[in-house]
Protein backbone atom coordinates (compact mmCIF):
# COMPACT_ATOMS: atom_id res chain seq x y z
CA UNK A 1 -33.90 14.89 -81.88
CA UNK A 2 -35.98 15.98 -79.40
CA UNK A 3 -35.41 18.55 -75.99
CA UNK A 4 -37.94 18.69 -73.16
CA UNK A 5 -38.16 21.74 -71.32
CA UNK A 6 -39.04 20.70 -67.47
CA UNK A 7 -41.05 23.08 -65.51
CA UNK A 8 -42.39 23.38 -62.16
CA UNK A 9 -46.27 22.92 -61.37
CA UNK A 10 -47.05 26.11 -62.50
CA UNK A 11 -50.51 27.68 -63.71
CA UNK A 12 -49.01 30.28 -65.92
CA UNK A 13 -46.68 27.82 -67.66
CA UNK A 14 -48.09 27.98 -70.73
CA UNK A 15 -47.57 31.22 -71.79
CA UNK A 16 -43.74 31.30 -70.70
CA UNK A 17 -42.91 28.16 -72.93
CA UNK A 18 -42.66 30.44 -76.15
CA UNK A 19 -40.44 32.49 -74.54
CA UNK A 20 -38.14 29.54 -72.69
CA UNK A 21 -37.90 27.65 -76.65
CA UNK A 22 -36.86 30.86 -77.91
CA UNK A 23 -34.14 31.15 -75.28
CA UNK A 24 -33.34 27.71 -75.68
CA UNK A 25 -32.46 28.73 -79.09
CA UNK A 26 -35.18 27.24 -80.92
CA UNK A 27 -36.57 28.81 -84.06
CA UNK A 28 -39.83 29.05 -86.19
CA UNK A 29 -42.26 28.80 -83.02
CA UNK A 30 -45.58 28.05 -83.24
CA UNK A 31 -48.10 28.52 -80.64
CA UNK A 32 -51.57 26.49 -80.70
CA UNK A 33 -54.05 26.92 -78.03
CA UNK A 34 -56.86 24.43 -77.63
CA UNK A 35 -59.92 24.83 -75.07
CA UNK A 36 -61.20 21.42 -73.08
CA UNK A 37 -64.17 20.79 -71.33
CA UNK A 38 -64.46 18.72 -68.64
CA UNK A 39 -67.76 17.45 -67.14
CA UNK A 40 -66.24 15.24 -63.86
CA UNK A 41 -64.36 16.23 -61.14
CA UNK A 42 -62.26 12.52 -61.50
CA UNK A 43 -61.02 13.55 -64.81
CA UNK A 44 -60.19 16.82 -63.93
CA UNK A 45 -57.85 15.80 -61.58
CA UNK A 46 -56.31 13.67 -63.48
CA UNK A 47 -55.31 15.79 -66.56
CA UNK A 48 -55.54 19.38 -64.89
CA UNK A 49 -53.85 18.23 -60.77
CA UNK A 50 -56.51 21.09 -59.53
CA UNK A 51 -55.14 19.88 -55.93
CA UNK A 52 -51.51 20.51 -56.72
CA UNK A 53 -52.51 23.63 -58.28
CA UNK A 54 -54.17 24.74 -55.14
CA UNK A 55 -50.99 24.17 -53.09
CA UNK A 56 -49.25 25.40 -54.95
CA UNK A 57 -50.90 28.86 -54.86
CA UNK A 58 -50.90 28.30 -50.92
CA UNK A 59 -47.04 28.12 -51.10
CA UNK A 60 -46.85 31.02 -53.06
CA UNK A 61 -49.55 32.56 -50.43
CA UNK A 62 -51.33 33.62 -53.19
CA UNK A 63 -54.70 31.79 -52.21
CA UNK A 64 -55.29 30.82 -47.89
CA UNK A 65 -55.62 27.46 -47.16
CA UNK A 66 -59.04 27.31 -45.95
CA UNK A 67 -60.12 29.01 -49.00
CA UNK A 68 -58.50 26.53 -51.06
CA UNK A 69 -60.38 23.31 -49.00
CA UNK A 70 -63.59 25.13 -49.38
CA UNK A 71 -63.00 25.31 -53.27
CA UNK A 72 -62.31 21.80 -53.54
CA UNK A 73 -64.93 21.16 -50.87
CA UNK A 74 -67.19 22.99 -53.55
CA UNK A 75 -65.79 21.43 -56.85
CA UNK A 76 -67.12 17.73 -54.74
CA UNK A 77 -70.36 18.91 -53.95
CA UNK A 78 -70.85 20.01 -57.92
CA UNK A 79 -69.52 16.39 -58.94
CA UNK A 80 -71.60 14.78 -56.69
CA UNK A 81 -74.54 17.30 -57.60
CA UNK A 82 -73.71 16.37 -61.85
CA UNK A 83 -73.23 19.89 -62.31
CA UNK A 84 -69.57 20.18 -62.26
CA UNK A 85 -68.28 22.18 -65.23
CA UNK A 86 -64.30 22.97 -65.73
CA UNK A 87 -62.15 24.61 -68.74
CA UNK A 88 -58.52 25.02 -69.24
CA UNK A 89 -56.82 26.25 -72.32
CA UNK A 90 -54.31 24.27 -72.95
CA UNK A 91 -51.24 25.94 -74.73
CA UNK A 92 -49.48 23.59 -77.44
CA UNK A 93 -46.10 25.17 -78.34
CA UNK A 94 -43.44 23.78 -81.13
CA UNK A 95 -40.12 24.68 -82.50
CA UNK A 96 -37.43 23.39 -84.04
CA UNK A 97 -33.21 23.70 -83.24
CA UNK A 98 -31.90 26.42 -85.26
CA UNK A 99 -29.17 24.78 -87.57
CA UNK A 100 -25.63 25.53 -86.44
């Protein structure tokens, strides 16, 4: 049996899921963390949602939203350009339900 944990689009996810399976009561955690590449902006957006990211962050006023247009603005010129270039880390965390 499986249990999905549900959060919201959030940048700093990853590195709370340990934490949220361990409250969850799950036990012998494992944390795996894998880089990607990505060389387009298409596929970026499709696995890594940079513009839901962004608005995110502008909710959160943590980045203004003309700064956040000019950074996408930016990330279109590079893909039109070929040199667009993105990473993410991409945290893979497991655990099991402690036996009751």
């Amino acid at each position: 049996m499986t249990d999905t944990v549900t959060l919201p689009p959030n940048p700093e996810s990853g590195i709370q899921l340990p934490g949220l399976l361990r409250a969850a009561g799950a036990v012998d955690i494992h944390v795996g963390v894998r880089p990607l590449v990505i060389t387009s902006l298409a596929t970026f957006r499709a696995t890594r949602s940079p513009d839901a990211v962004l608005k995110y962050l502008v909710m959160r006023h943590q980045v203004e939203a003309d700064r956040a247009a000019a950074f996408l603005a930016d990330l279109e010129t590079r893909d039109r350009e070929g040199s667009f270039l993105a990473t993410s880390i991409i945290y893979v965390v497991s655990g099991r339900k402690a036996a009751h």
